[in-house]
Protein backbone atom coordinates (compact mmCIF):
# COMPACT_ATOMS: atom_id res chain seq x y z
CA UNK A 1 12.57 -35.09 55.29
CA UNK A 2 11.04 -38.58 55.58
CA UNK A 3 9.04 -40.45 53.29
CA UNK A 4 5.48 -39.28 53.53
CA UNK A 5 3.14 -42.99 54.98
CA UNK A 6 0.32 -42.94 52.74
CA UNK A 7 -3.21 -44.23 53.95
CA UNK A 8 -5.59 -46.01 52.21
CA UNK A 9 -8.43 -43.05 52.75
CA UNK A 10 -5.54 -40.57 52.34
CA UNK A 11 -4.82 -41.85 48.80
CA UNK A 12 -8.57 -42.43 47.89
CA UNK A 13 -8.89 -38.47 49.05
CA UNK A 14 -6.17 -37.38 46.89
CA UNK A 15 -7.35 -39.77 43.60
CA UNK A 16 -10.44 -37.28 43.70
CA UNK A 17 -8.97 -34.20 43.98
CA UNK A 18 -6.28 -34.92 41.09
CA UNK A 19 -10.12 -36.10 39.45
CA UNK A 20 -11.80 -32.80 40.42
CA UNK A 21 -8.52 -31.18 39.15
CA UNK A 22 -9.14 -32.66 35.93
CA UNK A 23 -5.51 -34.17 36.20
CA UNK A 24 -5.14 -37.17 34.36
CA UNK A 25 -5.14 -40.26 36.76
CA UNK A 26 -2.57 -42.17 34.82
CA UNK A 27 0.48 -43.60 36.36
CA UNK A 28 2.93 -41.75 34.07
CA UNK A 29 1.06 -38.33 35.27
CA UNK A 30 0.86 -39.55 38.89
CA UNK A 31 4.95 -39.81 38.65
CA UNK A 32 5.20 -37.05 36.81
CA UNK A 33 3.01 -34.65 39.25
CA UNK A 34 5.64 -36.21 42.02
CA UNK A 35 3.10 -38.82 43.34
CA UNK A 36 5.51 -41.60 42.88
CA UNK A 37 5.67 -42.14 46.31
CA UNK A 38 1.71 -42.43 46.42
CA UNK A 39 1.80 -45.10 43.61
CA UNK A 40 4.32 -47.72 44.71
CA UNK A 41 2.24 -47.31 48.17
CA UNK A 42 -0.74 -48.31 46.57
CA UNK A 43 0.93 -51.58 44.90
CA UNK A 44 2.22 -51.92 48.47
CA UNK A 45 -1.43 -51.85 50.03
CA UNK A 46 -3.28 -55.65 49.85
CA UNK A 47 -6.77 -53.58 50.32
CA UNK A 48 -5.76 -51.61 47.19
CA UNK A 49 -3.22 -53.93 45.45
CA UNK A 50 -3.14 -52.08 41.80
CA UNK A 51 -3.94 -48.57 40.47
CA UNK A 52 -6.83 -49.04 38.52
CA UNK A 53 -8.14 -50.51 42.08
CA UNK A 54 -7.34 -47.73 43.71
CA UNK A 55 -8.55 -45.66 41.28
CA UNK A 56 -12.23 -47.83 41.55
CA UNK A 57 -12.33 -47.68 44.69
CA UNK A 58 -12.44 -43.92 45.01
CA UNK A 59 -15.43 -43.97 42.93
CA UNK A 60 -14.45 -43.27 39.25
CA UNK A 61 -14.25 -45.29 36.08
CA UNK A 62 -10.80 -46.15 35.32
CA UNK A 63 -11.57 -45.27 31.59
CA UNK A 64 -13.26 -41.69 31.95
CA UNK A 65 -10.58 -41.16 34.86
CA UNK A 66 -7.74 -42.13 33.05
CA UNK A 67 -8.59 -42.42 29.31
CA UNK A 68 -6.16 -44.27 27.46
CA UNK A 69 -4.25 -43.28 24.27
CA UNK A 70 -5.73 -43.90 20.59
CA UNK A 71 -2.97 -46.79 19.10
CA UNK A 72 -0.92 -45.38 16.75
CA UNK A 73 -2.10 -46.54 13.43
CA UNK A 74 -0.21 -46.02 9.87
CA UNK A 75 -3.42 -43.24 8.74
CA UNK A 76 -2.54 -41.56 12.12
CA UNK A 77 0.99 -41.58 11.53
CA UNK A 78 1.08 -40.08 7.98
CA UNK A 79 -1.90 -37.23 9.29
CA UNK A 80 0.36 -36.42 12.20
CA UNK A 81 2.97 -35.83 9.73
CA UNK A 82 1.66 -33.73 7.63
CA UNK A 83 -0.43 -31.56 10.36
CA UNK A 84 3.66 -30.57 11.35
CA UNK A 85 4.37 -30.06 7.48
CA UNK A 86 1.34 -27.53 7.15
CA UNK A 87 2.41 -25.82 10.60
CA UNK A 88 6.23 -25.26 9.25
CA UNK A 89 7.47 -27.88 11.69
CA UNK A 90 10.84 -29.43 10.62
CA UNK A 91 10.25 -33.08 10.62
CA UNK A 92 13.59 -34.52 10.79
CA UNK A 93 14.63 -37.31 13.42
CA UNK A 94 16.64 -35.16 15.63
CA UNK A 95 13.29 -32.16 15.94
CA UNK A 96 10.47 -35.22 15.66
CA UNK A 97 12.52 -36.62 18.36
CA UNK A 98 12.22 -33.82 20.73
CA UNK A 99 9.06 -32.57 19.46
CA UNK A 100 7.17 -36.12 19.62
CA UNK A 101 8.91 -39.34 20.20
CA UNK A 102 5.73 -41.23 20.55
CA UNK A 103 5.12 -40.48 17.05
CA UNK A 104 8.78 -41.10 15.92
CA UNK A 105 9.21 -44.36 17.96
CA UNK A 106 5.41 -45.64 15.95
CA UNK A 107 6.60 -44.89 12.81
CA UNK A 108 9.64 -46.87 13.39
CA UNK A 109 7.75 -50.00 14.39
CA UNK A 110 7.79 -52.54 11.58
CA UNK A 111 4.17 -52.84 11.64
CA UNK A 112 3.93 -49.52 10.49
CA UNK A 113 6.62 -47.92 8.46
CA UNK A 114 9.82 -49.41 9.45
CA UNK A 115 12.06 -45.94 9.23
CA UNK A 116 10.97 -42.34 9.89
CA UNK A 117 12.38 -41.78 6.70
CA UNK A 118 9.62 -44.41 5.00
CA UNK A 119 6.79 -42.97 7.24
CA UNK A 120 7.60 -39.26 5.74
CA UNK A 121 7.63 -40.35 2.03
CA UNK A 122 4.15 -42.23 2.91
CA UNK A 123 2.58 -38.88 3.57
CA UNK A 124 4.05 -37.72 0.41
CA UNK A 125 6.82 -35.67 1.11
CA UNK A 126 10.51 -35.77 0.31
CA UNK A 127 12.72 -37.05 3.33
CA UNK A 128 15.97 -36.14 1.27
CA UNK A 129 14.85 -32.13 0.95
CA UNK A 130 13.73 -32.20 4.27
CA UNK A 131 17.00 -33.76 5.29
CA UNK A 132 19.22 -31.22 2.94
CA UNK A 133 17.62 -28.04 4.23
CA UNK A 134 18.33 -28.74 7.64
CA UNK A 135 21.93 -29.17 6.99
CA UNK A 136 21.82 -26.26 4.58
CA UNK A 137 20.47 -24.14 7.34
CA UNK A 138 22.87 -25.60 10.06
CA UNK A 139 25.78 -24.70 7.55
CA UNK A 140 24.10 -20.91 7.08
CA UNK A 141 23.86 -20.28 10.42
CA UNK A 142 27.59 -21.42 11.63
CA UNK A 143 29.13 -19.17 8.87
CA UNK A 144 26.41 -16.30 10.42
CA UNK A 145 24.17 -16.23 7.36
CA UNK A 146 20.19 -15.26 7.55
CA UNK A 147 18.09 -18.49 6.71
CA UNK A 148 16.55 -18.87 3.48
CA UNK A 149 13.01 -18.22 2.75
């Protein structure tokens, strides 16, 4: 199968239906949804030249249309963290990691906490207990013991 030719009207068309779809019209999502191909055309087209052109030029406001993520501040950090202490989430590196990297990579930034470790004893919690009972529970489960309560 060839690579699909995209128009300028066919990619204004298909910016408002992802809108009306209530998709958001970021590039990440675009690539995500498998509209890469649509995106490098539009950097490819001189009448459209950038996304948040193309995305103007069908009509919407780039912020409504594609609203961009809150920074990740320390307060946020340390609430985030203990929102997935009061659901029973484990919050060590390895489950953060999967669970939310964003957060994990934020903490990590030297503006903020430095460590994830630092970043879970800021929202008042002990990183070496949260640490031990995940090993404790790795080492009950390879010799085929229940978890602890």
């Amino acid at each position: 199968m060839g690579r699909r030719r995209w128009t300028r009207e066919q990619i204004i068309a298909e910016i408002i239906d992802l809108h009306e779809a209530s998709e958001p019209l970021t590039v990440a999502n675009m690539r995500r949804l498998g509209y890469g191909g649509m995106v490098a055309a539009v950097y490819r087209q001189q009448s459209l030249g950038s996304w948040p052109a193309a995305v103007a030029a069908a009509g919407l406001d780039r912020e409504q249309a594609a609203p961009r993520q809150r920074r990740w501040t320390r307060e946020r950090i340390v609430a985030q963290i203990r929102q997935f202490h009061a659901q029973s989430e484990e919050l060590s590196y390895s489950n953060i990691k999967r669970l939310c990297p964003y957060l994990l990579v934020a903490a990590r930034q030297p503006r903020n906490f430095g460590s994830w470790r630092a970043a879970v004893e800021a929202a008042g919690l002990d990183y070496r207990g949260i640490a031990r009972r995940k090993r404790s529970a790795g080492r009950r489960q390879e010799r085929g013991e229940p978890e602890a309560n």
